[in-house]
N, C-alpha and C. Protein backbone atom coordinates (compact mmCIF):
# COMPACT_ATOMS: atom_id res chain seq x y z
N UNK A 1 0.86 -1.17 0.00
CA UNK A 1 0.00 0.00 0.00
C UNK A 1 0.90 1.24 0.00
N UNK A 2 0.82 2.26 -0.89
CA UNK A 2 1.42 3.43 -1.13
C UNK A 2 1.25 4.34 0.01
N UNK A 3 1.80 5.58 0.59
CA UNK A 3 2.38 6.26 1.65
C UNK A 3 0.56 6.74 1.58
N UNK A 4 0.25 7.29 0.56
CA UNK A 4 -0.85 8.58 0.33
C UNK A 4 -2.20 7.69 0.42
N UNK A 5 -1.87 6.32 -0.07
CA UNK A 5 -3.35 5.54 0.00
C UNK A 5 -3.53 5.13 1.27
N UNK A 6 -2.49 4.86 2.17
CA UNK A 6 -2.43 4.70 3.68
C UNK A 6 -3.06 5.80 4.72
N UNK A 7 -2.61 7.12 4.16
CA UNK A 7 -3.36 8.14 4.53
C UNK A 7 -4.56 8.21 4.22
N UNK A 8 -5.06 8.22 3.26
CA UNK A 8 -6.33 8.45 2.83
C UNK A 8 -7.10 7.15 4.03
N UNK A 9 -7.03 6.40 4.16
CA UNK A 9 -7.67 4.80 4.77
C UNK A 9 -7.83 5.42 6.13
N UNK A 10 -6.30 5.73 6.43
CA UNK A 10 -6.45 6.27 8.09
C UNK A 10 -7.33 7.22 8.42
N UNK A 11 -7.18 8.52 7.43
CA UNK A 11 -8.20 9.34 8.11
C UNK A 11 -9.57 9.14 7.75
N UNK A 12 -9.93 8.46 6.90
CA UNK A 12 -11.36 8.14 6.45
C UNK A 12 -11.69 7.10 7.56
N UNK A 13 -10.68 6.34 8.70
CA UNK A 13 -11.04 5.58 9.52
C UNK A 13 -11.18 5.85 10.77
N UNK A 14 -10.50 7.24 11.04
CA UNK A 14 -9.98 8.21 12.17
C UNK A 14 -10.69 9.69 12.29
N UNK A 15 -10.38 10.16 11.35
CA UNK A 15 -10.34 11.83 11.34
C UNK A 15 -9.70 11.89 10.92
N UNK A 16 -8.50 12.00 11.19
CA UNK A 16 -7.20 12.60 11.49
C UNK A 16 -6.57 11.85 10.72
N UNK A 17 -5.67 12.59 10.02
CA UNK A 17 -4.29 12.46 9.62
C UNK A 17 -3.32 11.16 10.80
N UNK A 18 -2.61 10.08 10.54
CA UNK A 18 -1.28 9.54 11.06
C UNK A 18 -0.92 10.40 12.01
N UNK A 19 -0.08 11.39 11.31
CA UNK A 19 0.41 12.37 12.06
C UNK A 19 0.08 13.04 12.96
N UNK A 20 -1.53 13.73 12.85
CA UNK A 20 -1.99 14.04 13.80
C UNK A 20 -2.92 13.27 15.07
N UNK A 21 -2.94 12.15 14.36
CA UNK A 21 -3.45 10.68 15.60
C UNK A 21 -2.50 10.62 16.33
N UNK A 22 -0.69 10.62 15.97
CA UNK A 22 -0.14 10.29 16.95
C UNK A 22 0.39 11.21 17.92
N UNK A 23 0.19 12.93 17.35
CA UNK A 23 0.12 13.58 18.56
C UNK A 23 -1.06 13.58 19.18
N UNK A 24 -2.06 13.49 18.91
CA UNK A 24 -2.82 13.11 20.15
C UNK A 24 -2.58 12.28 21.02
N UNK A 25 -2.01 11.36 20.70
CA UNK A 25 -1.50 10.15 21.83
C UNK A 25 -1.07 10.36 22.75
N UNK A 26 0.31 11.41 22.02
CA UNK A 26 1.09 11.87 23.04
C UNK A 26 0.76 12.52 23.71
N UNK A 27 0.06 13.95 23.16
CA UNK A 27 -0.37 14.74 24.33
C UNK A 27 -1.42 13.98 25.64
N UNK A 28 -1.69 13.17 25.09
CA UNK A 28 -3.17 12.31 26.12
C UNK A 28 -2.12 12.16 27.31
N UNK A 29 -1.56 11.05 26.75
CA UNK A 29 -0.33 10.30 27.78
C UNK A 29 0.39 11.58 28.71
N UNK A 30 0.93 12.70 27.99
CA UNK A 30 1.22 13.93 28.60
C UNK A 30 0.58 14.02 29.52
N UNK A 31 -1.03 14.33 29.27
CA UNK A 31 -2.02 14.92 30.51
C UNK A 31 -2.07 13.60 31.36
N UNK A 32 -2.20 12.50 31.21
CA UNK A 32 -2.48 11.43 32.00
C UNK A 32 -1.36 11.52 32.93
N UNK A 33 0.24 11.59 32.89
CA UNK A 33 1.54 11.52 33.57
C UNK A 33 1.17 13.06 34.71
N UNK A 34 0.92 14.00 33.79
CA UNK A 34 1.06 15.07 34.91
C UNK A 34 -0.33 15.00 35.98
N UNK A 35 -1.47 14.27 35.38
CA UNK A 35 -2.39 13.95 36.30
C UNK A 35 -2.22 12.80 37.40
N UNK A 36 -1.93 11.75 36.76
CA UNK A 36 -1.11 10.33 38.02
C UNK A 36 0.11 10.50 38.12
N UNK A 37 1.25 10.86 37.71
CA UNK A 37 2.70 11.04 38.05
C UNK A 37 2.87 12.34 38.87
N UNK A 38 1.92 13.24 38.65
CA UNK A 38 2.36 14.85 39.01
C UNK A 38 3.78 15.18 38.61
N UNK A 39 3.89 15.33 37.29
CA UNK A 39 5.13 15.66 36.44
C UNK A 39 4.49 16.84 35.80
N UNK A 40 5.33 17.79 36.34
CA UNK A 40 4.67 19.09 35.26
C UNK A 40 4.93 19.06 34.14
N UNK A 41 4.58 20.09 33.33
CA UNK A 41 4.52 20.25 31.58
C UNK A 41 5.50 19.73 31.00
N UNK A 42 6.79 20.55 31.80
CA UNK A 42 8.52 19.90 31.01
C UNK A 42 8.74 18.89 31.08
N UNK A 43 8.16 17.76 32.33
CA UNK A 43 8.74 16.26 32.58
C UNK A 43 8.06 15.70 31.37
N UNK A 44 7.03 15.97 31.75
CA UNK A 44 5.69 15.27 30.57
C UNK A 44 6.00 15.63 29.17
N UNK A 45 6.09 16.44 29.06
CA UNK A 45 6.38 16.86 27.82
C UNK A 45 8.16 16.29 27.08
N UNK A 46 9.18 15.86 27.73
CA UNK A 46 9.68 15.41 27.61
C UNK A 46 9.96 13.59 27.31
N UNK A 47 9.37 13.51 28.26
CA UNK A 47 8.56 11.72 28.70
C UNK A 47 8.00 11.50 27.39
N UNK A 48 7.23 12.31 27.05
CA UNK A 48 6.31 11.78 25.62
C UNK A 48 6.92 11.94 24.10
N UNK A 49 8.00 12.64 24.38
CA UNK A 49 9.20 13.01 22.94
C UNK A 49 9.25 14.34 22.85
N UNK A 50 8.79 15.64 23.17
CA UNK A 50 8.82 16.66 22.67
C UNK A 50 10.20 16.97 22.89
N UNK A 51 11.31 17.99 22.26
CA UNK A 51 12.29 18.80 22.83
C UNK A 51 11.68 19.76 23.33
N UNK A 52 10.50 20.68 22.47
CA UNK A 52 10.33 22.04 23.00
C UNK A 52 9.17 21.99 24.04
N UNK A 53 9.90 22.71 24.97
CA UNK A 53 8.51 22.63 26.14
C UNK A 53 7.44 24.31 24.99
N UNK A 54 7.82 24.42 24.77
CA UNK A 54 6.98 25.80 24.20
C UNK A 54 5.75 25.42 23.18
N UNK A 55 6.80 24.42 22.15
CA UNK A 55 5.43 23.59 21.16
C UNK A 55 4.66 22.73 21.97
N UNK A 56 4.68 21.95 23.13
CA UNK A 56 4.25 21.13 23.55
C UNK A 56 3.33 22.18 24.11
N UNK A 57 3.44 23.25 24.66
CA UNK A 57 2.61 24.15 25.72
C UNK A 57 1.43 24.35 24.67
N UNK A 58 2.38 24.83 23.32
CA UNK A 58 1.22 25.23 22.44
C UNK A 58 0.30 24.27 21.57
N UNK A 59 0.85 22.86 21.55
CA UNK A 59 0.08 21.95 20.77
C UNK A 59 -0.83 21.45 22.00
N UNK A 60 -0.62 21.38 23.24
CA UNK A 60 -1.51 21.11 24.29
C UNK A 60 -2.22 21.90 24.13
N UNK A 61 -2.52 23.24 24.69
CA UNK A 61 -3.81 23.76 24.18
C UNK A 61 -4.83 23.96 23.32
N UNK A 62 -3.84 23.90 22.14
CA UNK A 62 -4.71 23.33 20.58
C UNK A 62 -5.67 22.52 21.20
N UNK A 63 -5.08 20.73 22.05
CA UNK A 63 -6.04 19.69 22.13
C UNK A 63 -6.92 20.17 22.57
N UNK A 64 -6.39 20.95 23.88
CA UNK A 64 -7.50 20.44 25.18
C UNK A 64 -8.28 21.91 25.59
N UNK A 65 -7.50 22.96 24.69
CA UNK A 65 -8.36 23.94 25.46
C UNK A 65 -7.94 25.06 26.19
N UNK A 66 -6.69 24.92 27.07
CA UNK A 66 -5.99 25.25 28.12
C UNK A 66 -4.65 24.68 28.23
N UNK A 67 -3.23 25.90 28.50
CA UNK A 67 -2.37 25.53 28.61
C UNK A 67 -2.24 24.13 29.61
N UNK A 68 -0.92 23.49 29.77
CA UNK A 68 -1.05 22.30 30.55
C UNK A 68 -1.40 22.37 31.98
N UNK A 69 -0.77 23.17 32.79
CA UNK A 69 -0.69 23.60 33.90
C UNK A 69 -2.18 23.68 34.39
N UNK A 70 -3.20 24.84 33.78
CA UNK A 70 -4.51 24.97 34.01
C UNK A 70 -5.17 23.65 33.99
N UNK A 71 -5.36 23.07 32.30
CA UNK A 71 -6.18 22.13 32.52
C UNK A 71 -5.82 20.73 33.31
N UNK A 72 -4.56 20.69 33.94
CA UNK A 72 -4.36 19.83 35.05
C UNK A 72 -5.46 19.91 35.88
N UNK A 73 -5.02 21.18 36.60
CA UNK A 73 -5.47 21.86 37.97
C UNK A 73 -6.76 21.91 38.31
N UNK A 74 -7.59 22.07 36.43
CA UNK A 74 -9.15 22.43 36.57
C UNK A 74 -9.43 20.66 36.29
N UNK A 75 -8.90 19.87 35.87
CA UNK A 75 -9.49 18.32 35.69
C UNK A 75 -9.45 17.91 37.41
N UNK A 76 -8.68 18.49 38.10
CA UNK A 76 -8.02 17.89 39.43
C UNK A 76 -9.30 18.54 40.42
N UNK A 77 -9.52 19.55 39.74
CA UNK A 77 -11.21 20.14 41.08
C UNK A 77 -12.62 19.84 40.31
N UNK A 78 -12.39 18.98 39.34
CA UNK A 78 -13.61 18.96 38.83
C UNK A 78 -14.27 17.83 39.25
N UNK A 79 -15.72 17.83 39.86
CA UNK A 79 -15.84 16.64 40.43
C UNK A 79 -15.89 15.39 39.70
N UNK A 80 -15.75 13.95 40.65
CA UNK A 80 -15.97 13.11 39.53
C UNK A 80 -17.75 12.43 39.62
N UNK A 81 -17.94 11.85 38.54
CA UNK A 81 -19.18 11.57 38.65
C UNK A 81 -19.19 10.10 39.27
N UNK A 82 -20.40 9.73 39.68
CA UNK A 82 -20.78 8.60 40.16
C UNK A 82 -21.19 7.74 39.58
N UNK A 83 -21.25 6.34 39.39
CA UNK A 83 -22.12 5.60 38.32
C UNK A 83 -23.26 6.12 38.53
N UNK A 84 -24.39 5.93 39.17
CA UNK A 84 -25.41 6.11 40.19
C UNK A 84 -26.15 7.68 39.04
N UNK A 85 -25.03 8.25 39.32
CA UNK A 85 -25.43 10.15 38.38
C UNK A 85 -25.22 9.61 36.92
N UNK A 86 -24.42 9.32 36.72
CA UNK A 86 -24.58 8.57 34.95
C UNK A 86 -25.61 8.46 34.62
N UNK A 87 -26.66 6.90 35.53
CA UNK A 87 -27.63 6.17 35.11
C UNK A 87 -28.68 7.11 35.16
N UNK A 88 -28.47 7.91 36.30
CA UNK A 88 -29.56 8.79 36.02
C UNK A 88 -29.75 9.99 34.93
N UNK A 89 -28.41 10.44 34.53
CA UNK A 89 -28.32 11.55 33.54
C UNK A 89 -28.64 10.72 32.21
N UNK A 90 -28.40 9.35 32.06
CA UNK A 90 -28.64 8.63 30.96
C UNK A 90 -30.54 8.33 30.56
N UNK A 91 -30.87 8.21 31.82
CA UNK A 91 -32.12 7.70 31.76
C UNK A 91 -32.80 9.42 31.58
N UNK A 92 -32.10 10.65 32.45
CA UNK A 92 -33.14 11.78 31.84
C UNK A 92 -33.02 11.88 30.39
N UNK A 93 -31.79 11.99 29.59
CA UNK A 93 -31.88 12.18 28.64
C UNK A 93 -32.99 11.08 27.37
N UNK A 94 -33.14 10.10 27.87
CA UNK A 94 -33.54 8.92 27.18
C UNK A 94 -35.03 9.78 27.09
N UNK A 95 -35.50 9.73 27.99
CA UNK A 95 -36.89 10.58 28.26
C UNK A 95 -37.49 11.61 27.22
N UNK A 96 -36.35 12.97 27.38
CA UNK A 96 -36.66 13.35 26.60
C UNK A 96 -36.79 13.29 25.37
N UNK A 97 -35.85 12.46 24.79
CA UNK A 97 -35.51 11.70 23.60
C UNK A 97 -34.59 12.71 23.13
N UNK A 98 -33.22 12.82 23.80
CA UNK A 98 -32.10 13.26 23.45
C UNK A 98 -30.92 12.46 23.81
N UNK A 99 -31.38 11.29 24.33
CA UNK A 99 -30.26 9.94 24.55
C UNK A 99 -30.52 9.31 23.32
N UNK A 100 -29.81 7.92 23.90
CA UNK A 100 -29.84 7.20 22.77
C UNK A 100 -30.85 6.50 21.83
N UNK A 101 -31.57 6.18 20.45
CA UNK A 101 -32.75 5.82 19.94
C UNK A 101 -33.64 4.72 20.53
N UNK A 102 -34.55 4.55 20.27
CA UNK A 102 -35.00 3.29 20.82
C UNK A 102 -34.82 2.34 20.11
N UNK A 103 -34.36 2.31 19.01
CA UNK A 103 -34.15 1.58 18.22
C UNK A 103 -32.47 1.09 18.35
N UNK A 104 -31.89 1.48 18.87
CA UNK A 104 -30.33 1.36 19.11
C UNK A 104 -30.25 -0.17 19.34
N UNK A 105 -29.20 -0.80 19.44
CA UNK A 105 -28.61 -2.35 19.31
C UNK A 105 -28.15 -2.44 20.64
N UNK A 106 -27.31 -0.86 21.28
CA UNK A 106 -26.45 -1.09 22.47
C UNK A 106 -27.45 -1.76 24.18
N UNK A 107 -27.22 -2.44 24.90
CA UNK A 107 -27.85 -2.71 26.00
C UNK A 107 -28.00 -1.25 26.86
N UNK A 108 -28.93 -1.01 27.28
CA UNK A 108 -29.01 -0.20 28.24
C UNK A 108 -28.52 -0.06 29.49
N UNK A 109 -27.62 1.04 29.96
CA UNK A 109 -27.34 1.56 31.79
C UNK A 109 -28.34 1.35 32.61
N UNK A 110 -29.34 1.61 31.85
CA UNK A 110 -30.48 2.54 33.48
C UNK A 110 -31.25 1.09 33.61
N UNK A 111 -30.81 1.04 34.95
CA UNK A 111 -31.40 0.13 35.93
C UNK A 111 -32.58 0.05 36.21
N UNK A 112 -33.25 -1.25 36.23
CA UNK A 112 -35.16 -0.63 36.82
C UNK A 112 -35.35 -1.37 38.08
């Protein structure tokens, strides 16, 4: 398979470009290390291949939104949810009929 027909497959299978699938990876793994390792931007950003802590600062925010530092800090106070709040946010939405179809294949969360 040729370089360009490989591309074409990937992102018609992905989104994304190769290239840009596998910085996402990295940056993920980035945020995951400075979230369970508590390695700030430079460790992480190193750990995952970057040289420049500056592109890494700036291709992180591209992903996520927020330099690294912030969206650590704001993932770290944000509460977490409960199964319990899921089933129930799953089952309001179902209601209104802004969850999933009734016709869907997947088994259902919400408990009766």
């Amino acid at each position: 398979m040729s370089p360009s027909t490989f591309r074409q497959h990937f992102r018609a299978l992905t989104g994304v470009s190769p290239l840009q699938y596998q910085k996402q990876l990295r940056l993920q793994e980035a945020r995951q290390l400075m979230l369970n390792e508590n390695l700030d931007a430079g460790g992480a950003a190193v750990s995952v291949g970057y040289e420049s802590a500056s592109q890494f600062s700036r291709e992180y925010s591209r992903l996520f939104g927020a330099p690294p530092q912030r969206d650590v800090t704001r993932m770290r106070l944000a509460p977490v949810a409960r199964p319990a709040d899921l089933r129930r946010t799953i089952a309001r939405s179902t209601a209104r009929g802004t969850g999933p179809s009734h016709r869907s294949t997947r088994p259902s969360i919400v408990s009766r």
